[in-house]
PDB file of N, CA and C in Angstrom:
ATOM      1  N   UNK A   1      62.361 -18.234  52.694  1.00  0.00           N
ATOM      2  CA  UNK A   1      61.704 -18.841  51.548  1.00  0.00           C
ATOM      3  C   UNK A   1      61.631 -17.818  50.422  1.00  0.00           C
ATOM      4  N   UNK A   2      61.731 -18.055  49.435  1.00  0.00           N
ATOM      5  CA  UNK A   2      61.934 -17.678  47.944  1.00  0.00           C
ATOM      6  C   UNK A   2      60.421 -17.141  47.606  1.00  0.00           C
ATOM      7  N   UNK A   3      60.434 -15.965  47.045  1.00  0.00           N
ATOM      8  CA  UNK A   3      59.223 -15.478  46.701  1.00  0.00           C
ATOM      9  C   UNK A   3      58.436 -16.173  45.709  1.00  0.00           C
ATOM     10  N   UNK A   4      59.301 -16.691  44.855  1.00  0.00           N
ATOM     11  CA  UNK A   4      58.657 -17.460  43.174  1.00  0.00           C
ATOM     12  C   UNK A   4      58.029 -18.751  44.052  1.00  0.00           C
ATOM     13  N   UNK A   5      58.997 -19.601  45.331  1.00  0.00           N
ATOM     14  CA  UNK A   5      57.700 -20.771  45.724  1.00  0.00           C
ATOM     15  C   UNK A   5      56.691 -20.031  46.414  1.00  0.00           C
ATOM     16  N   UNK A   6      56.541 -19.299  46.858  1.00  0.00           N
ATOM     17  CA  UNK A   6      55.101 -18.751  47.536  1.00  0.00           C
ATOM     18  C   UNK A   6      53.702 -18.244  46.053  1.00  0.00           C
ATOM     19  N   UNK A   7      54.656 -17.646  45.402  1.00  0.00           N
ATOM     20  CA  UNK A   7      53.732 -17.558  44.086  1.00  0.00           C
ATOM     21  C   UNK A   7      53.446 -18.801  43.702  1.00  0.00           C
ATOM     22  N   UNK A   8      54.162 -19.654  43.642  1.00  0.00           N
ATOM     23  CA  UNK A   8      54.250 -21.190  43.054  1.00  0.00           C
ATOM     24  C   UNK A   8      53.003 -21.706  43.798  1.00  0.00           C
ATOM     25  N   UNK A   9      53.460 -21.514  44.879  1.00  0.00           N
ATOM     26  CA  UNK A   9      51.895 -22.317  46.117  1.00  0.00           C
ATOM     27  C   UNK A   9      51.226 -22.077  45.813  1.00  0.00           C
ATOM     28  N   UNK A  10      50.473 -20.836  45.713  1.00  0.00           N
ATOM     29  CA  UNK A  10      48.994 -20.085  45.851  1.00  0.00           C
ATOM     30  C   UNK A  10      48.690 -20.369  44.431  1.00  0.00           C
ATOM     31  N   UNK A  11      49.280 -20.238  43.619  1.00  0.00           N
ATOM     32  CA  UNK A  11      48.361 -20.473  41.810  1.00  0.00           C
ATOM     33  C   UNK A  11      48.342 -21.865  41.987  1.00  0.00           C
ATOM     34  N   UNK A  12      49.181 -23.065  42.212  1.00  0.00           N
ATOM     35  CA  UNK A  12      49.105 -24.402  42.614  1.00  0.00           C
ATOM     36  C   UNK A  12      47.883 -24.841  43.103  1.00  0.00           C
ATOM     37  N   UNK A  13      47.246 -24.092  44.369  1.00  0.00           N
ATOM     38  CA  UNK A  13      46.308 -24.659  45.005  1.00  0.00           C
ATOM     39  C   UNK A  13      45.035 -23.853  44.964  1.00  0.00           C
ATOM     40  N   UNK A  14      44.770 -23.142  43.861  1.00  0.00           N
ATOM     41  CA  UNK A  14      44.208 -22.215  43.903  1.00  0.00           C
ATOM     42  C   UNK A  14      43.466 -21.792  42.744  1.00  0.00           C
ATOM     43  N   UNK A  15      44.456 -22.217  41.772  1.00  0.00           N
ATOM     44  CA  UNK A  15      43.613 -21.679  40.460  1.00  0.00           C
ATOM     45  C   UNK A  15      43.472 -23.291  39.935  1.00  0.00           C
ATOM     46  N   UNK A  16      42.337 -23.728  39.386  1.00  0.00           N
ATOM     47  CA  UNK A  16      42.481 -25.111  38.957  1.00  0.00           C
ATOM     48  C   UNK A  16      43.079 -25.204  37.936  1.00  0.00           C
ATOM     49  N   UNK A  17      43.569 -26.457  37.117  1.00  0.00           N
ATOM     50  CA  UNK A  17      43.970 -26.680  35.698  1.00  0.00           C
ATOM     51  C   UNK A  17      43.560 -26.251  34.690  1.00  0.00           C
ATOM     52  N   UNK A  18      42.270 -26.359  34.824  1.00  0.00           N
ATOM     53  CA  UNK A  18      41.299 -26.069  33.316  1.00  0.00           C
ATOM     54  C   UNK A  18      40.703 -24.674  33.125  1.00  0.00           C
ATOM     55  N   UNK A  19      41.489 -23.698  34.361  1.00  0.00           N
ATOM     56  CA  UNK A  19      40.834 -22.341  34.416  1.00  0.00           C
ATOM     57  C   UNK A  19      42.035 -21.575  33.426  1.00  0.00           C
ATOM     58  N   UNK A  20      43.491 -22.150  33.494  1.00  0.00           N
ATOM     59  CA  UNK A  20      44.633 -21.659  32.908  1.00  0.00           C
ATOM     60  C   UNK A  20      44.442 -21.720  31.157  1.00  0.00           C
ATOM     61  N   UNK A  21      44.299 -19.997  30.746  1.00  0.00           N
ATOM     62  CA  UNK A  21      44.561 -19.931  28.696  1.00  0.00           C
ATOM     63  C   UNK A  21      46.070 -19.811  28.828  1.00  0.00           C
ATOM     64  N   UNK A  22      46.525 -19.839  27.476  1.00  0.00           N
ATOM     65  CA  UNK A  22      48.066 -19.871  27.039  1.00  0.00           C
ATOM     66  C   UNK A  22      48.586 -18.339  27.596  1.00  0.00           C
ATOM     67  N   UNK A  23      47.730 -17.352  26.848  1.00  0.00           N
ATOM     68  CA  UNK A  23      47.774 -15.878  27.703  1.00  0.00           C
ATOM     69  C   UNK A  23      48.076 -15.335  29.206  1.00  0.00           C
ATOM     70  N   UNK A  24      47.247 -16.158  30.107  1.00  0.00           N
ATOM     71  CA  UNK A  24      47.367 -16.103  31.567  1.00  0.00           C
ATOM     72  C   UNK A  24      48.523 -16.577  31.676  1.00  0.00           C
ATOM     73  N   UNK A  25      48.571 -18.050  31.385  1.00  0.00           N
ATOM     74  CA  UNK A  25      49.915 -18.836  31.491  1.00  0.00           C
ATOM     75  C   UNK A  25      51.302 -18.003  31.355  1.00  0.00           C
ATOM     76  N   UNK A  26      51.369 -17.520  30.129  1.00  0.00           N
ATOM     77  CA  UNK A  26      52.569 -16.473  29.518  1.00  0.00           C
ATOM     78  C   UNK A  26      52.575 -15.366  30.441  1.00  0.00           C
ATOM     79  N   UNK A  27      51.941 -14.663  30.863  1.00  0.00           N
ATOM     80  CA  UNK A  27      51.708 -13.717  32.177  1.00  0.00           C
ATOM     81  C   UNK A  27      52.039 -14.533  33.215  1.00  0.00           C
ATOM     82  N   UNK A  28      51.446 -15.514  33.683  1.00  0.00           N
ATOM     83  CA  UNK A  28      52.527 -16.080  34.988  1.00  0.00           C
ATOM     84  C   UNK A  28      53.877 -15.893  35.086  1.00  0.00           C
ATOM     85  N   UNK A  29      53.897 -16.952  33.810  1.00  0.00           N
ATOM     86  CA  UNK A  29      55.763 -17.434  33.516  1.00  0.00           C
ATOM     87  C   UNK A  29      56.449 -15.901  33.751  1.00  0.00           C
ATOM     88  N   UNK A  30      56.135 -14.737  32.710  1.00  0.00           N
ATOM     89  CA  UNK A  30      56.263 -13.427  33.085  1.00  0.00           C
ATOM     90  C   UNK A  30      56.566 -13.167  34.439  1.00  0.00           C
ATOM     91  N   UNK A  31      55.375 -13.048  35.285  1.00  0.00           N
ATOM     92  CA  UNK A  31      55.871 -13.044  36.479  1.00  0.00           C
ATOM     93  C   UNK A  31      56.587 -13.356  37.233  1.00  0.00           C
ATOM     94  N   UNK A  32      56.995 -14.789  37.008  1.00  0.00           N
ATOM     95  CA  UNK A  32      57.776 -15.914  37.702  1.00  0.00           C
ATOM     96  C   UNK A  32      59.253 -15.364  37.491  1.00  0.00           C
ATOM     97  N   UNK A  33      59.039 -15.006  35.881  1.00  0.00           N
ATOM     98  CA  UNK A  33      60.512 -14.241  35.682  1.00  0.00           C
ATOM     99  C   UNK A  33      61.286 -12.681  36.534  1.00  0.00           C
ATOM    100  N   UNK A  34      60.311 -12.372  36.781  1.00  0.00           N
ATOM    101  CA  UNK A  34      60.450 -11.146  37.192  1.00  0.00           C
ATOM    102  C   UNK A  34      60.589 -11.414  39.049  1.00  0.00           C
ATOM    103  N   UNK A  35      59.763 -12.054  39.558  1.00  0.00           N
ATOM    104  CA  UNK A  35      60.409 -12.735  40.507  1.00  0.00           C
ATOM    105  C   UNK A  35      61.198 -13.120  41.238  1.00  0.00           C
ATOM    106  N   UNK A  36      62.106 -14.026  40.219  1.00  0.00           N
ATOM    107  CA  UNK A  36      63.470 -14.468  40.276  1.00  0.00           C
ATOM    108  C   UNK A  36      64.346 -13.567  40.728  1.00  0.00           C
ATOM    109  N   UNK A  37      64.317 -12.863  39.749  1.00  0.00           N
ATOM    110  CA  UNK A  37      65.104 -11.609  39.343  1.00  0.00           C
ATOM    111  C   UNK A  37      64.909 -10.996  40.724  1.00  0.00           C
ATOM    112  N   UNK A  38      63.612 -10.763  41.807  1.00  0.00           N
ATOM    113  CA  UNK A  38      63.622  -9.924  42.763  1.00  0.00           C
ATOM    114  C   UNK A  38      64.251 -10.925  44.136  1.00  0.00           C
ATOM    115  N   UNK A  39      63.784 -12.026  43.637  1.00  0.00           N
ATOM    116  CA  UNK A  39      64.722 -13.435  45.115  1.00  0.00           C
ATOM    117  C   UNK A  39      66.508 -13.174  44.800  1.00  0.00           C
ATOM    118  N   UNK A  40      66.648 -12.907  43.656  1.00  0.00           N
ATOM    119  CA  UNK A  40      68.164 -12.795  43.548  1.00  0.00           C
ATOM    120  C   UNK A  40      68.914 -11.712  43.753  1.00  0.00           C
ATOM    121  N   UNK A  41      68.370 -10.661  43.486  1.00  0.00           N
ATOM    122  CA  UNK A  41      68.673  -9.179  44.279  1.00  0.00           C
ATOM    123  C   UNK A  41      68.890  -8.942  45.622  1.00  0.00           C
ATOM    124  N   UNK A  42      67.747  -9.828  46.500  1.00  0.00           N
ATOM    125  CA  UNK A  42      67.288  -9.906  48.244  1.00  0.00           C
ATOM    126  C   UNK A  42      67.846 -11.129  48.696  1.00  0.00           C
ATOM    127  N   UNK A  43      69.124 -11.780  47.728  1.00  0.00           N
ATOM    128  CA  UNK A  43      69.395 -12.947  48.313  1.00  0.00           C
ATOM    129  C   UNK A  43      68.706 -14.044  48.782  1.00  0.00           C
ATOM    130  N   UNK A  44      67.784 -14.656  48.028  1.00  0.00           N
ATOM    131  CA  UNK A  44      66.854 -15.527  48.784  1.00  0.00           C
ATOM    132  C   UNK A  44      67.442 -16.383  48.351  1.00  0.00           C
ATOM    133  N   UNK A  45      67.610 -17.966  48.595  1.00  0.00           N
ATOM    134  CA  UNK A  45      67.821 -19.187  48.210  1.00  0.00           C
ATOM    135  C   UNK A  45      66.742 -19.372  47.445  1.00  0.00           C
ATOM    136  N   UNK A  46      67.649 -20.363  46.336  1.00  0.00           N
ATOM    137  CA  UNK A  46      66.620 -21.326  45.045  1.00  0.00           C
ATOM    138  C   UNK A  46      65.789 -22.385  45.756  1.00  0.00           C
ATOM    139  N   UNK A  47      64.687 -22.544  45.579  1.00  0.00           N
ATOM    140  CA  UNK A  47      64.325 -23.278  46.238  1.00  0.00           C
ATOM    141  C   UNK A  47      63.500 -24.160  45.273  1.00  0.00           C
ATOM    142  N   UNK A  48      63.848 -24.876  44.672  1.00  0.00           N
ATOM    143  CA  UNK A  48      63.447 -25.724  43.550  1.00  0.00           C
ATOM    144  C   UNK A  48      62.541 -27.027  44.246  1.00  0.00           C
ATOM    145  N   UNK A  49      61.326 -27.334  43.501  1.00  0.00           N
ATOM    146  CA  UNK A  49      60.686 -28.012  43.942  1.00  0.00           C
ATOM    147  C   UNK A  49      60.077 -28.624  42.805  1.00  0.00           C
ATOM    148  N   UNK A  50      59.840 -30.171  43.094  1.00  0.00           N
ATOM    149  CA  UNK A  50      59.595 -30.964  42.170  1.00  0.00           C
ATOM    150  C   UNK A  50      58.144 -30.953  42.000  1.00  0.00           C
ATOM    151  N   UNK A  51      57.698 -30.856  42.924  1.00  0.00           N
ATOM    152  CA  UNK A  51      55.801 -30.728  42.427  1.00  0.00           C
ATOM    153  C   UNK A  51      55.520 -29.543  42.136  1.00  0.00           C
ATOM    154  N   UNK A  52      56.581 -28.776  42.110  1.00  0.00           N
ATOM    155  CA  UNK A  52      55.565 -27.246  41.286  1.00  0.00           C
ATOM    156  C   UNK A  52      56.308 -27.479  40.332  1.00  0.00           C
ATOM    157  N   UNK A  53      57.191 -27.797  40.162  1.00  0.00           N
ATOM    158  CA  UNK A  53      58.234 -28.294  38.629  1.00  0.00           C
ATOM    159  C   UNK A  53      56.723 -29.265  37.453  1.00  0.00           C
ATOM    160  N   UNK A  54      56.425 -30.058  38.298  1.00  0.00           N
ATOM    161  CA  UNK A  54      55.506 -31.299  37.631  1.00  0.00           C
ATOM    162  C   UNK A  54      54.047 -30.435  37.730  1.00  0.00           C
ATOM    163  N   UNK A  55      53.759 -29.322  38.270  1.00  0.00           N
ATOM    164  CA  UNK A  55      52.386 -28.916  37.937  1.00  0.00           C
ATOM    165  C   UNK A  55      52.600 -27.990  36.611  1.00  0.00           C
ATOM    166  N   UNK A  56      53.984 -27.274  36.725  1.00  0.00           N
ATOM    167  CA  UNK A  56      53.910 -26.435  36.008  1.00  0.00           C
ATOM    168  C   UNK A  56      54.011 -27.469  33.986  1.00  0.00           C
ATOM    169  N   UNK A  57      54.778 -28.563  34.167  1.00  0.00           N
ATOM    170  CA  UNK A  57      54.723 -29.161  33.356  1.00  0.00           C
ATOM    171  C   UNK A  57      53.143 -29.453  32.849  1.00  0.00           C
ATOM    172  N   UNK A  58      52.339 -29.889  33.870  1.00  0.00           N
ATOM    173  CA  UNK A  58      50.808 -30.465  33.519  1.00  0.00           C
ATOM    174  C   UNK A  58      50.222 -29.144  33.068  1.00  0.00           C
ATOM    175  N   UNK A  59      49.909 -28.028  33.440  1.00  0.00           N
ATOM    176  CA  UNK A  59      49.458 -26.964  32.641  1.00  0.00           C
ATOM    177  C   UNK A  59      50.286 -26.766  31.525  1.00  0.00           C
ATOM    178  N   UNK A  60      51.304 -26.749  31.412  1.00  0.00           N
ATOM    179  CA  UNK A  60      52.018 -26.630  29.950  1.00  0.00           C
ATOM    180  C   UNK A  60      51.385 -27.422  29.083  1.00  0.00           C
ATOM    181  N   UNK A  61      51.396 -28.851  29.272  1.00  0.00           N
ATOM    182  CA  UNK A  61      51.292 -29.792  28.738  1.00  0.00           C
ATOM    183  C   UNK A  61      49.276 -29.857  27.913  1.00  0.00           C
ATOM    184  N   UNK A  62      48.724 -29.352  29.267  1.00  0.00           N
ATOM    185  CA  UNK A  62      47.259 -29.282  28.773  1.00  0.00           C
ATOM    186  C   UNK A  62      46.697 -28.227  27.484  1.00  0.00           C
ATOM    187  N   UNK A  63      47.704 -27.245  27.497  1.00  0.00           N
ATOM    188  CA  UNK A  63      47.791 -25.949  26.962  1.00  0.00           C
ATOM    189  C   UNK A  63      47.833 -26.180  25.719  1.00  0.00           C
ATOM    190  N   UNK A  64      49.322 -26.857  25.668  1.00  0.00           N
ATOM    191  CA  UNK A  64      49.157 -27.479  24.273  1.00  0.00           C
ATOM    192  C   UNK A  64      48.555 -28.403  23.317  1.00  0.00           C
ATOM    193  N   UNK A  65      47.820 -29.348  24.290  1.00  0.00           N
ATOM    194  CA  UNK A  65      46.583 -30.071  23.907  1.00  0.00           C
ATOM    195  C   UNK A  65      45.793 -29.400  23.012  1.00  0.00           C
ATOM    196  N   UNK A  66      44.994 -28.335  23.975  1.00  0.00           N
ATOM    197  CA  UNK A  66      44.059 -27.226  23.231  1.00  0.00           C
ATOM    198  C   UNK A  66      44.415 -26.472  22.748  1.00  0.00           C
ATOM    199  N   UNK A  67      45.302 -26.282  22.226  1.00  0.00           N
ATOM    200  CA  UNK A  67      46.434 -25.610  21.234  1.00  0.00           C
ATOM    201  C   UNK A  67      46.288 -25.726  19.691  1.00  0.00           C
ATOM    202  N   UNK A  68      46.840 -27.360  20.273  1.00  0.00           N
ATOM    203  CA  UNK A  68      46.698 -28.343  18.801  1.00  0.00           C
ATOM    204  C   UNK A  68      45.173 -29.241  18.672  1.00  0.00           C
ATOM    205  N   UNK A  69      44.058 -29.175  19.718  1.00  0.00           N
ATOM    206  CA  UNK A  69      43.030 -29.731  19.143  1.00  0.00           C
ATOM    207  C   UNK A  69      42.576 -28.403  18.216  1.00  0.00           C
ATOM    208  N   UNK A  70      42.599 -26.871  18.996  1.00  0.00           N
ATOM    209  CA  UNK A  70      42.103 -25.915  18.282  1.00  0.00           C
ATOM    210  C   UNK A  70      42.449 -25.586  16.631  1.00  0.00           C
ATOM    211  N   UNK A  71      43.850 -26.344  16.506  1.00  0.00           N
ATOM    212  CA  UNK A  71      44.307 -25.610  15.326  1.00  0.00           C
ATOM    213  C   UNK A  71      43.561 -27.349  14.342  1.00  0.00           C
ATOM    214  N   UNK A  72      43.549 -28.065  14.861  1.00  0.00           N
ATOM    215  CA  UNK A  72      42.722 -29.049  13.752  1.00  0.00           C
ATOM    216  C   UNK A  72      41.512 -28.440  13.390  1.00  0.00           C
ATOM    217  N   UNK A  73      41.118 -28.162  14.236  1.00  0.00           N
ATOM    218  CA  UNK A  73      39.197 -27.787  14.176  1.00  0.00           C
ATOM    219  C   UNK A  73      38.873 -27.104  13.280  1.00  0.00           C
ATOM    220  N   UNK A  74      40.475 -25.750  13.320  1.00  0.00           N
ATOM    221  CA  UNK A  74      40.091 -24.684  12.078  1.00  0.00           C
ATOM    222  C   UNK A  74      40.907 -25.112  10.402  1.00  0.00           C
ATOM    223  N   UNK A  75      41.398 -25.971  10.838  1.00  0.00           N
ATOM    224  CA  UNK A  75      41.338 -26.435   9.186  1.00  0.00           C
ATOM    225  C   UNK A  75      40.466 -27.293   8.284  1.00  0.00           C
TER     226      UNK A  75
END
């Protein structure tokens, strides 16, 4: 198993939705990148998965919510 789904799991079930800022988030993705990079060195298989595909979308997605409610507020 691929190191990026084991990272994938544990923030998945672990950190809730509404605990994730854009900052942390960008530090994940960071990580995730760096990751990769270490499953592909050690030969690990891709192991692509659709519900961490679709969580990672729903935190994206919330992010930018409060993104763009924040930037109304301050005009």
């Amino acid at each position: 198993m691929c190191v990026v789904s084991v990272v994938y799991d544990y923030f998945r079930t672990n950190v809730p939705i509404h605990d994730w800022t854009r900052p942390a988030f960008t530090e994940f993705q960071e990580i995730i990148h760096r990751l990769d990079k270490l499953d592909q060195r050690f030969e690990q298989p891709d192991c692509p998965d659709p519900d961490k595909a679709a969580w990672m979308k729903q935190v994206e997605e919330r992010l930018m919510l409060l993104e763009s409610a924040s930037a109304d507020t301050s005009r």
